[in-house]
N, C-alpha and C. Protein backbone atom coordinates (compact mmCIF):
# COMPACT_ATOMS: atom_id res chain seq x y z
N UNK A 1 -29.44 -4.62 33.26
CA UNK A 1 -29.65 -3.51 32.36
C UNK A 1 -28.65 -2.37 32.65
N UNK A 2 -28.27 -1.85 33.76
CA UNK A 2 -27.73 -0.80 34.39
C UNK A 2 -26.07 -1.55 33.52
N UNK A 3 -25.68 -2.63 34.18
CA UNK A 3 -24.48 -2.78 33.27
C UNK A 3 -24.46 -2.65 31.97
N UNK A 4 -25.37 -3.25 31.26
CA UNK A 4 -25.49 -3.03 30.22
C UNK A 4 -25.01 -1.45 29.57
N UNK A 5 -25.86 -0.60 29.93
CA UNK A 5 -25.76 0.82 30.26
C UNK A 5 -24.17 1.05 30.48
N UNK A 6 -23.62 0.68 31.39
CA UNK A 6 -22.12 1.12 31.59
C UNK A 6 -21.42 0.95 30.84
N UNK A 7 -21.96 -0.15 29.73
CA UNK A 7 -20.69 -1.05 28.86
C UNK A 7 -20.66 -0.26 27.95
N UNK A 8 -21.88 0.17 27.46
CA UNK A 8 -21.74 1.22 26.47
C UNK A 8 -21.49 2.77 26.29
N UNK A 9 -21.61 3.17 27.60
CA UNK A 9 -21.26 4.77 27.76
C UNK A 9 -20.41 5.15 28.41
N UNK A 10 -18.32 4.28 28.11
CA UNK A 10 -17.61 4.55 28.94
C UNK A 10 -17.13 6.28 29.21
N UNK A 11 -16.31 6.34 29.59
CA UNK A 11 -16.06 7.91 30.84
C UNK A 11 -15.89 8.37 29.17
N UNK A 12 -15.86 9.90 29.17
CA UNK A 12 -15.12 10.86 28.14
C UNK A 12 -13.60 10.86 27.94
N UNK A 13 -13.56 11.18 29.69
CA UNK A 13 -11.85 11.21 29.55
C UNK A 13 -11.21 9.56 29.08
N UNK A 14 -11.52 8.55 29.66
CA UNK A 14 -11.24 7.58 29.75
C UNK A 14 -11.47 7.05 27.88
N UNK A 15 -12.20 7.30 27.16
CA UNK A 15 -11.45 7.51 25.84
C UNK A 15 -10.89 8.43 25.03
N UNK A 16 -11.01 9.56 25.14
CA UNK A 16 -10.40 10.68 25.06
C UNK A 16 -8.33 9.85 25.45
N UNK A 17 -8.66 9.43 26.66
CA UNK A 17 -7.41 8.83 27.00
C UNK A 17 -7.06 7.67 25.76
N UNK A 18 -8.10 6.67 25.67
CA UNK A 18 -7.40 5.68 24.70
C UNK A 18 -7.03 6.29 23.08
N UNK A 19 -7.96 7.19 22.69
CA UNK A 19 -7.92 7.53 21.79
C UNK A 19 -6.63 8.50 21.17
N UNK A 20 -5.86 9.10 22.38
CA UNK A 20 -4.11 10.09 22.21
C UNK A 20 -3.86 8.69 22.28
N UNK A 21 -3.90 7.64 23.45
CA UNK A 21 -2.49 6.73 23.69
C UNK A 21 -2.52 5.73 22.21
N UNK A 22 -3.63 5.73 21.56
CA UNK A 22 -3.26 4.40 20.05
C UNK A 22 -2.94 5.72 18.99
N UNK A 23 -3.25 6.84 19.24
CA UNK A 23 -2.86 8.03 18.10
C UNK A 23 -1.52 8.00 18.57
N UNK A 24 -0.85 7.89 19.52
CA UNK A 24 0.59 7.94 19.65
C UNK A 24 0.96 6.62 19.48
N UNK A 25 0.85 5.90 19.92
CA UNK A 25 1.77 4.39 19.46
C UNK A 25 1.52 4.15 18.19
N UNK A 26 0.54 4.56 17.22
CA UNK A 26 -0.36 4.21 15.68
C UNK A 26 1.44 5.46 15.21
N UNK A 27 2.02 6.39 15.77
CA UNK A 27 2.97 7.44 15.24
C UNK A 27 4.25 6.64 15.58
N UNK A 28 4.71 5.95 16.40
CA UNK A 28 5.63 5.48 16.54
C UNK A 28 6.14 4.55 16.17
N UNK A 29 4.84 3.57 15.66
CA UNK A 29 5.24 2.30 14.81
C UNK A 29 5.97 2.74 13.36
N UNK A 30 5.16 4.06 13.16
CA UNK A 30 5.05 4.51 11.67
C UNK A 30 6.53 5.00 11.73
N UNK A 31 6.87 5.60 12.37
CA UNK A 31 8.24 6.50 12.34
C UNK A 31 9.40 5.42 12.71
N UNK A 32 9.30 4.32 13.78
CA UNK A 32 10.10 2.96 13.49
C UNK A 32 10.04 2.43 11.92
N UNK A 33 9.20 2.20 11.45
CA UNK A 33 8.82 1.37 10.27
C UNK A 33 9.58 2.37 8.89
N UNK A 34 9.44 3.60 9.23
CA UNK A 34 10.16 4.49 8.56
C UNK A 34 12.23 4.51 8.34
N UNK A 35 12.00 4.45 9.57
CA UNK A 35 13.26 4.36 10.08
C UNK A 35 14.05 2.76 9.42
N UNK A 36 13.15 1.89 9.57
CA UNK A 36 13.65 0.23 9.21
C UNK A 36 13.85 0.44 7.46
N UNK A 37 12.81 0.95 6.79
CA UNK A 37 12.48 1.23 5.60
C UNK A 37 14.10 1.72 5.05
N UNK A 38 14.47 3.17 5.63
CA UNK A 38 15.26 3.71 5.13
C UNK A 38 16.32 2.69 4.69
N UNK A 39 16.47 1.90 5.23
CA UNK A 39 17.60 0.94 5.58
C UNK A 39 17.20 0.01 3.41
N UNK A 40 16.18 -0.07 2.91
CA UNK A 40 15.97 -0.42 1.81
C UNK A 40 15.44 0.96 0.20
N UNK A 41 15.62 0.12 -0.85
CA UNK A 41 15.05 0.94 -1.86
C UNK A 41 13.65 1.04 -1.79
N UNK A 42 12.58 0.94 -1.18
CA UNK A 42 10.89 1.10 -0.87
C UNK A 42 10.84 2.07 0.06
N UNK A 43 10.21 2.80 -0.69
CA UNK A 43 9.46 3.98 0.19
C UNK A 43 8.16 3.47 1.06
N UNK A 44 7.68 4.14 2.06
CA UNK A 44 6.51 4.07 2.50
C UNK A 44 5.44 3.48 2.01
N UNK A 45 4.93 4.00 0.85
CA UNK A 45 3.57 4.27 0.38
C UNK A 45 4.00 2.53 -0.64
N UNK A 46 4.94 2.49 -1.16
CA UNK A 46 5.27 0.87 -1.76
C UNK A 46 5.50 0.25 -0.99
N UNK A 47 6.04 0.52 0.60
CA UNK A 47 5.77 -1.17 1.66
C UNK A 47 3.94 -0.95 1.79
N UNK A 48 3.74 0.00 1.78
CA UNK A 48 2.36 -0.88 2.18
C UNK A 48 1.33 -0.97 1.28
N UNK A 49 1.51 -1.30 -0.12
CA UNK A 49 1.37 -1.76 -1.25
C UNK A 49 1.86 -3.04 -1.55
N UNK A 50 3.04 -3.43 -0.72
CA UNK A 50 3.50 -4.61 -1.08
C UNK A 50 3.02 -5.33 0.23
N UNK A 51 2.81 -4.79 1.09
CA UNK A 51 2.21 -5.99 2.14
C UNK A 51 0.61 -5.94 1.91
N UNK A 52 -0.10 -5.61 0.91
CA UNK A 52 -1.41 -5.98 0.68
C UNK A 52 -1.07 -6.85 -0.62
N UNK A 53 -0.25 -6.73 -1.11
CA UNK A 53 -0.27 -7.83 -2.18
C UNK A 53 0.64 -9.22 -1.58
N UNK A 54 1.12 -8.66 -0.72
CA UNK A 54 1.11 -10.16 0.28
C UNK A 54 0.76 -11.06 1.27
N UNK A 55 -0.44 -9.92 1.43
CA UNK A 55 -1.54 -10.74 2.35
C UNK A 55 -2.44 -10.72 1.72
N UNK A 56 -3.13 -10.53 0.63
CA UNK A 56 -3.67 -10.72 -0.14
C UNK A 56 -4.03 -10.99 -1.54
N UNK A 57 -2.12 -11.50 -1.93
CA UNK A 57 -2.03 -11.57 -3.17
C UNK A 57 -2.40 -10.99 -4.34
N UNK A 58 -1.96 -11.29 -5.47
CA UNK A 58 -2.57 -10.15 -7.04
C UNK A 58 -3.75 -9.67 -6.85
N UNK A 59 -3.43 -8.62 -7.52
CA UNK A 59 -4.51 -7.68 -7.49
C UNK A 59 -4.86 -6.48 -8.61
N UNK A 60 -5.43 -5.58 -8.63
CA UNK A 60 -5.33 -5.29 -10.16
C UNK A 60 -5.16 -4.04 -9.53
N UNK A 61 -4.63 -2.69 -10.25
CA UNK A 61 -4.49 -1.53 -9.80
C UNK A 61 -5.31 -0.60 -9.31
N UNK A 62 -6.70 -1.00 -9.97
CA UNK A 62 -7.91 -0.17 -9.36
C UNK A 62 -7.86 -0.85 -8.18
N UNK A 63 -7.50 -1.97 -7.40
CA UNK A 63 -8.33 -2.66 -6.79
C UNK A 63 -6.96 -2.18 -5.45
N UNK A 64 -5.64 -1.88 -5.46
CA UNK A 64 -5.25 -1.67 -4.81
C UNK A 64 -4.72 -0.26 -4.36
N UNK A 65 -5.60 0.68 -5.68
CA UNK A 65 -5.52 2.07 -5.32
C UNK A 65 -6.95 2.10 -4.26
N UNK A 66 -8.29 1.00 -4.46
CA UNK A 66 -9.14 1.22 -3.60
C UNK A 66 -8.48 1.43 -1.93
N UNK A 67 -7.73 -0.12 -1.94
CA UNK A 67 -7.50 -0.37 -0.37
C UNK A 67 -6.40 0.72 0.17
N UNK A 68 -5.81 0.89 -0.86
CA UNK A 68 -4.73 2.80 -0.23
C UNK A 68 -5.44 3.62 -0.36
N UNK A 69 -6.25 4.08 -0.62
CA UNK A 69 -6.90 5.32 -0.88
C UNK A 69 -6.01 6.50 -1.12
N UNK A 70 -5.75 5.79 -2.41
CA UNK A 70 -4.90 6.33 -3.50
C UNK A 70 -5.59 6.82 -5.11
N UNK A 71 -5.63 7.87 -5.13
CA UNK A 71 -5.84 7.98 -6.63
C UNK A 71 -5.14 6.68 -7.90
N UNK A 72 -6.18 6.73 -8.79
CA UNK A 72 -5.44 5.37 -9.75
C UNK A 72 -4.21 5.85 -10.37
N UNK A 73 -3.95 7.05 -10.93
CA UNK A 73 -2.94 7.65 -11.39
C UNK A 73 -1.52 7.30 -10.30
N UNK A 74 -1.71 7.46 -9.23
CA UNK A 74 -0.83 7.49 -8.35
C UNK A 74 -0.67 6.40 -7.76
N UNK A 75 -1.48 5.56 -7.77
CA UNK A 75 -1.20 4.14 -7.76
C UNK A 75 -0.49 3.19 -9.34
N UNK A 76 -0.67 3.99 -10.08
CA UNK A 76 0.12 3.50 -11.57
C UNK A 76 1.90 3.83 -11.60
N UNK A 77 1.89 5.28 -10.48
CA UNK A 77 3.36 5.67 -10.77
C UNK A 77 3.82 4.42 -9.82
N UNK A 78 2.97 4.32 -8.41
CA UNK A 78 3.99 3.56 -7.60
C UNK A 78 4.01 2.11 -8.05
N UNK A 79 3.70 1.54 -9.07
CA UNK A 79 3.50 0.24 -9.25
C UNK A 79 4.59 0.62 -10.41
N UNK A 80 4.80 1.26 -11.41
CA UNK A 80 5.62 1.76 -12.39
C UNK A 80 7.14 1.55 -11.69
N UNK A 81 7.24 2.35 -10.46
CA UNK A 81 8.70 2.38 -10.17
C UNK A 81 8.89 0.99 -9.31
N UNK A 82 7.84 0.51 -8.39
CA UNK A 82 7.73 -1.27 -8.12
C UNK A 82 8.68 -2.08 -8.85
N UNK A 83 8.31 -1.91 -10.28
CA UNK A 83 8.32 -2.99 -11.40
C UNK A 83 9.97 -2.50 -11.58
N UNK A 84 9.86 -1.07 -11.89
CA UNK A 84 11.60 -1.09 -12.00
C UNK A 84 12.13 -1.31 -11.76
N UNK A 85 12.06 -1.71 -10.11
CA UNK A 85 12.93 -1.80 -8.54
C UNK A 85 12.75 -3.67 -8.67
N UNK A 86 12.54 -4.36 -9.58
CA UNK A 86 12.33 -5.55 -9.87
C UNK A 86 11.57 -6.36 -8.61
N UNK A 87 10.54 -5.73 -7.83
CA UNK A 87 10.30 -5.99 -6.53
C UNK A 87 8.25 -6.70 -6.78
N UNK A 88 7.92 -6.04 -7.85
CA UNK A 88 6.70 -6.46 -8.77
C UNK A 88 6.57 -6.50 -10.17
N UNK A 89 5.58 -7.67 -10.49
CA UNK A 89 5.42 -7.65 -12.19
C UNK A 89 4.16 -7.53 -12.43
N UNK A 90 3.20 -6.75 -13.52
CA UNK A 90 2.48 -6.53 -14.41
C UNK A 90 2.05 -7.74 -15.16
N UNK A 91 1.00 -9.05 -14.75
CA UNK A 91 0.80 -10.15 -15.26
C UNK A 91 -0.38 -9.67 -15.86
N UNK A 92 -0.61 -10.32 -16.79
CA UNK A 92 -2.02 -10.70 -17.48
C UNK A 92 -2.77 -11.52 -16.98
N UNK A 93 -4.12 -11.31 -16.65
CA UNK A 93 -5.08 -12.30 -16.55
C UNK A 93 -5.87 -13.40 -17.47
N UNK A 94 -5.82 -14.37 -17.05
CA UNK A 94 -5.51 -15.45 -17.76
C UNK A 94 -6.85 -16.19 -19.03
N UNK A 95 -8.05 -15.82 -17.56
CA UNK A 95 -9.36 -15.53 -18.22
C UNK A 95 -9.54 -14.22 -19.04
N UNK A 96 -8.92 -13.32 -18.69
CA UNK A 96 -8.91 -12.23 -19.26
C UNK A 96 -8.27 -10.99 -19.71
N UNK A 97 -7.82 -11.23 -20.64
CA UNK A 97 -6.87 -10.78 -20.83
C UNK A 97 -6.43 -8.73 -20.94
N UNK A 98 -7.45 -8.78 -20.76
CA UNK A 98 -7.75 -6.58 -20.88
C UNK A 98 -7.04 -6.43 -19.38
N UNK A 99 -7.60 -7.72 -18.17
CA UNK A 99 -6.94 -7.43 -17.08
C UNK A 99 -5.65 -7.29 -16.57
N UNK A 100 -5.12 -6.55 -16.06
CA UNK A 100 -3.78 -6.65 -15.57
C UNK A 100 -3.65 -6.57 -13.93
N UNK A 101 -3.23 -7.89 -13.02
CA UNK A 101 -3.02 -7.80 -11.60
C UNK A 101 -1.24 -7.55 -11.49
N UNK A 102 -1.11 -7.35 -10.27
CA UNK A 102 0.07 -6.68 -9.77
C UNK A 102 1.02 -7.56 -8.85
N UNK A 103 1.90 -8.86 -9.13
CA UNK A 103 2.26 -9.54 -9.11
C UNK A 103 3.78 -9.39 -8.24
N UNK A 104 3.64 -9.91 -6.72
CA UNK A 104 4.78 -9.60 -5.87
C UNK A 104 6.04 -10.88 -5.85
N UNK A 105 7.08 -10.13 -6.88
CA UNK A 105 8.27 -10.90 -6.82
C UNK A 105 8.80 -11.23 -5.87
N UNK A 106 9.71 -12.57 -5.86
CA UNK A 106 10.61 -12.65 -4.81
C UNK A 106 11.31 -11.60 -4.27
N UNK A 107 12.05 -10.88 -5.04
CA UNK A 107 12.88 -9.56 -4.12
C UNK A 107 11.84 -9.22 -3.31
N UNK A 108 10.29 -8.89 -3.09
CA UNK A 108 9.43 -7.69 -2.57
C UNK A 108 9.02 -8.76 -1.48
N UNK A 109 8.80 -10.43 -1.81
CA UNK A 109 8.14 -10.93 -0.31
C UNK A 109 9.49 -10.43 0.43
N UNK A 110 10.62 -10.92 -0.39
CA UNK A 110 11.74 -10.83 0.94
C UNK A 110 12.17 -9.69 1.27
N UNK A 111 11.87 -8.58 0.91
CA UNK A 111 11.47 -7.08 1.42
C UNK A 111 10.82 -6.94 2.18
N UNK A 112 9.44 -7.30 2.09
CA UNK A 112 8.05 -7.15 3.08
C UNK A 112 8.88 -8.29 4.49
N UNK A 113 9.35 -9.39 4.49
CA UNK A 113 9.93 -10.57 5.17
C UNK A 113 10.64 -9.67 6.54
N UNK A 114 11.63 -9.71 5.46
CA UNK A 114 12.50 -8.87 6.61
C UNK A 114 12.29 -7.40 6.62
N UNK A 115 11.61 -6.69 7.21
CA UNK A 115 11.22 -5.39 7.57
C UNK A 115 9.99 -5.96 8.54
N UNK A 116 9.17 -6.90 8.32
CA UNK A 116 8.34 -7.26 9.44
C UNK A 116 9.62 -7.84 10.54
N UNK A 117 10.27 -9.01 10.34
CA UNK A 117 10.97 -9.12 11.10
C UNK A 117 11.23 -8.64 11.84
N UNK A 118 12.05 -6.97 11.46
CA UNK A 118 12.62 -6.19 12.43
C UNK A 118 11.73 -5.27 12.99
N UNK A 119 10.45 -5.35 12.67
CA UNK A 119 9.24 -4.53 13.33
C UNK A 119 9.22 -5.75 14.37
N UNK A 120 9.44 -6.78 14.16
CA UNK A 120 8.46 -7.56 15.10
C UNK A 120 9.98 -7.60 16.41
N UNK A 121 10.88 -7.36 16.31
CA UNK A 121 12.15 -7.66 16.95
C UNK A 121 12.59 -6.22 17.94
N UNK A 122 11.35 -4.79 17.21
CA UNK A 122 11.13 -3.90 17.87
C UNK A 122 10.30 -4.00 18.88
N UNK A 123 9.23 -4.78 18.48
CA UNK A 123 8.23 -4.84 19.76
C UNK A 123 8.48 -5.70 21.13
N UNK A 124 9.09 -7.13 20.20
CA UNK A 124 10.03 -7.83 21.39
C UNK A 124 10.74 -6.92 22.37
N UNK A 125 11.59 -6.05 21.68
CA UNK A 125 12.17 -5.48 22.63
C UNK A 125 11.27 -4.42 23.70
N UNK A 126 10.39 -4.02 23.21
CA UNK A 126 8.94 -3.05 23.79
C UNK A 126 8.85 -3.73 25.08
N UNK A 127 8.33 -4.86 24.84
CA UNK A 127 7.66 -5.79 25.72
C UNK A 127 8.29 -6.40 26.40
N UNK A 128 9.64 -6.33 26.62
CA UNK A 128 10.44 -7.29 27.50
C UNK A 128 9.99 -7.22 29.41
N UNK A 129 9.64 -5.54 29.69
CA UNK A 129 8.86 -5.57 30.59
C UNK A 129 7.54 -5.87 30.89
N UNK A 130 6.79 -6.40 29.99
CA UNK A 130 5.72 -6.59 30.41
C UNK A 130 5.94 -8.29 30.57
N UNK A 131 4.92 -8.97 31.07
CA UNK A 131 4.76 -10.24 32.05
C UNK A 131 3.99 -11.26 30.69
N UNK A 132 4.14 -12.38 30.90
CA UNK A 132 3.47 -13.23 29.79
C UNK A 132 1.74 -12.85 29.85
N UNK A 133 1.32 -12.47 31.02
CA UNK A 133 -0.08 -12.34 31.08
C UNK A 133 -0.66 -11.22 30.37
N UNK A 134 0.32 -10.34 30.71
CA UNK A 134 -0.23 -8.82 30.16
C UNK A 134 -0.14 -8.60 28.47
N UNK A 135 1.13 -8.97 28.06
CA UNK A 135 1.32 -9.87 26.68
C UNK A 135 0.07 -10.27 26.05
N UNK A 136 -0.70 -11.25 26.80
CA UNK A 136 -1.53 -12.03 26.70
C UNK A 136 -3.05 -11.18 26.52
N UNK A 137 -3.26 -10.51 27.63
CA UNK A 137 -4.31 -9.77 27.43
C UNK A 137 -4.22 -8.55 26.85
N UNK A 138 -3.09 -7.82 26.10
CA UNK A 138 -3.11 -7.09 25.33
C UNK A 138 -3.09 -7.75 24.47
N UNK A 139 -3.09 -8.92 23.63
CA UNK A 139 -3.39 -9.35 22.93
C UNK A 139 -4.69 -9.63 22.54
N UNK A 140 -5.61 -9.79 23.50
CA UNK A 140 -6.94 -10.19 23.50
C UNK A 140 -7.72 -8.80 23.01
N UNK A 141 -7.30 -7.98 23.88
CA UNK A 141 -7.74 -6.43 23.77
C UNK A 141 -7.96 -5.94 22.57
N UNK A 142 -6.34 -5.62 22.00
CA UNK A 142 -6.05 -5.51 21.08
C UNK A 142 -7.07 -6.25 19.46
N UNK A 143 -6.86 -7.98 19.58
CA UNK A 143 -7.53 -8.54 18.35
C UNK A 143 -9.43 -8.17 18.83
N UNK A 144 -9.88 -8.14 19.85
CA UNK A 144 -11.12 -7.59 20.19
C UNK A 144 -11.71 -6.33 19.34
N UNK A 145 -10.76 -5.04 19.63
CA UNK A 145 -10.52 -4.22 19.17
C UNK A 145 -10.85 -3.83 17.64
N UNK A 146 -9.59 -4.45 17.10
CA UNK A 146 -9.49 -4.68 16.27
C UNK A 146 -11.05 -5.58 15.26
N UNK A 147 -11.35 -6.46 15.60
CA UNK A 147 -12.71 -7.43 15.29
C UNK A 147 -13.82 -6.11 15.48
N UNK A 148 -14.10 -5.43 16.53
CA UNK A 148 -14.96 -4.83 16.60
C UNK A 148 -15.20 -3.34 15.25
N UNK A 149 -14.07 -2.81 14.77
CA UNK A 149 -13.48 -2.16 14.36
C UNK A 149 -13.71 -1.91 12.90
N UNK A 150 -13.10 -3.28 12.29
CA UNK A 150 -13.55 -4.10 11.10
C UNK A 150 -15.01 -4.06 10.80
N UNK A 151 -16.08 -4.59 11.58
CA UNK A 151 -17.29 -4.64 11.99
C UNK A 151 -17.47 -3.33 11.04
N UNK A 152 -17.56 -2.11 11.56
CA UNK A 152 -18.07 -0.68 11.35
C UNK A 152 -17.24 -0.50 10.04
């Protein structure tokens, strides 16, 4: 019971601590990812519009102003200039036709493609000091984390 007890009421400081150190690395990915971005025609707020329509394929505009928590208006401009940037298309639904999902062209996977790439070629380089184990159990941590997270 007493462990029990411990598991759930860790120190203050001791999250207080985790809670700056993922508020700072959660800023540095962002400002890398920024930085990789510049390097293409997609702004911010359209990579990560286009990596929900690529991990989760079409979608309709209400449905991906929900997951941005984005006004629909403002999810219409960024899907508007998307479509210009020939990177998404505006399909009809097939059963239904009033619907319209938001359809990620080839140019935009291979946008979303390579920009993960070089996120992922940033962290490689992060991690070159750390050991296969630690790798390993920040990994565990981390998808734990993460699972628990989701949950709530």
């Amino acid at each position: 019971m007493t462990e029990q007890i411990s598991r759930k009421q860790h120190n203050q400081e001791q999250v207080a601590f985790l809670e700056k150190e993922l508020r700072y690395i959660s800023g540095i990915i962002k400002q890398k990812g920024r930085q990789i971005l510049s390097n293409y025609t997609v702004t911010p707020p359209q990579f990560i519009a286009l990596q929900w329509l690529f991990e989760h394929g079409d979608m309709t505009i209400g449905d991906l102003s929900t997951k941005m928590y984005l006004a629909f208006s403002t999810t219409t401009d960024l899907v508007d200039r998307m479509e210009k940037n020939q990177i998404v298309m505006r399909v009809r639904d097939e059963q239904d036709r009033r619907v319209v999902r938001i359809h990620l062209l080839k140019e935009g996977e291979r946008v979303i493609e390579e920009v993960i790439q070089k996120r992922q070629a940033y962290l490689q380089e992060v991690l070159s000091d750390f050991d296969a184990p630690e790798v390993q159990q920040l990994s565990n941590l981390l998808h734990k984390l993460h699972v628990k997270m989701k949950e709530d």
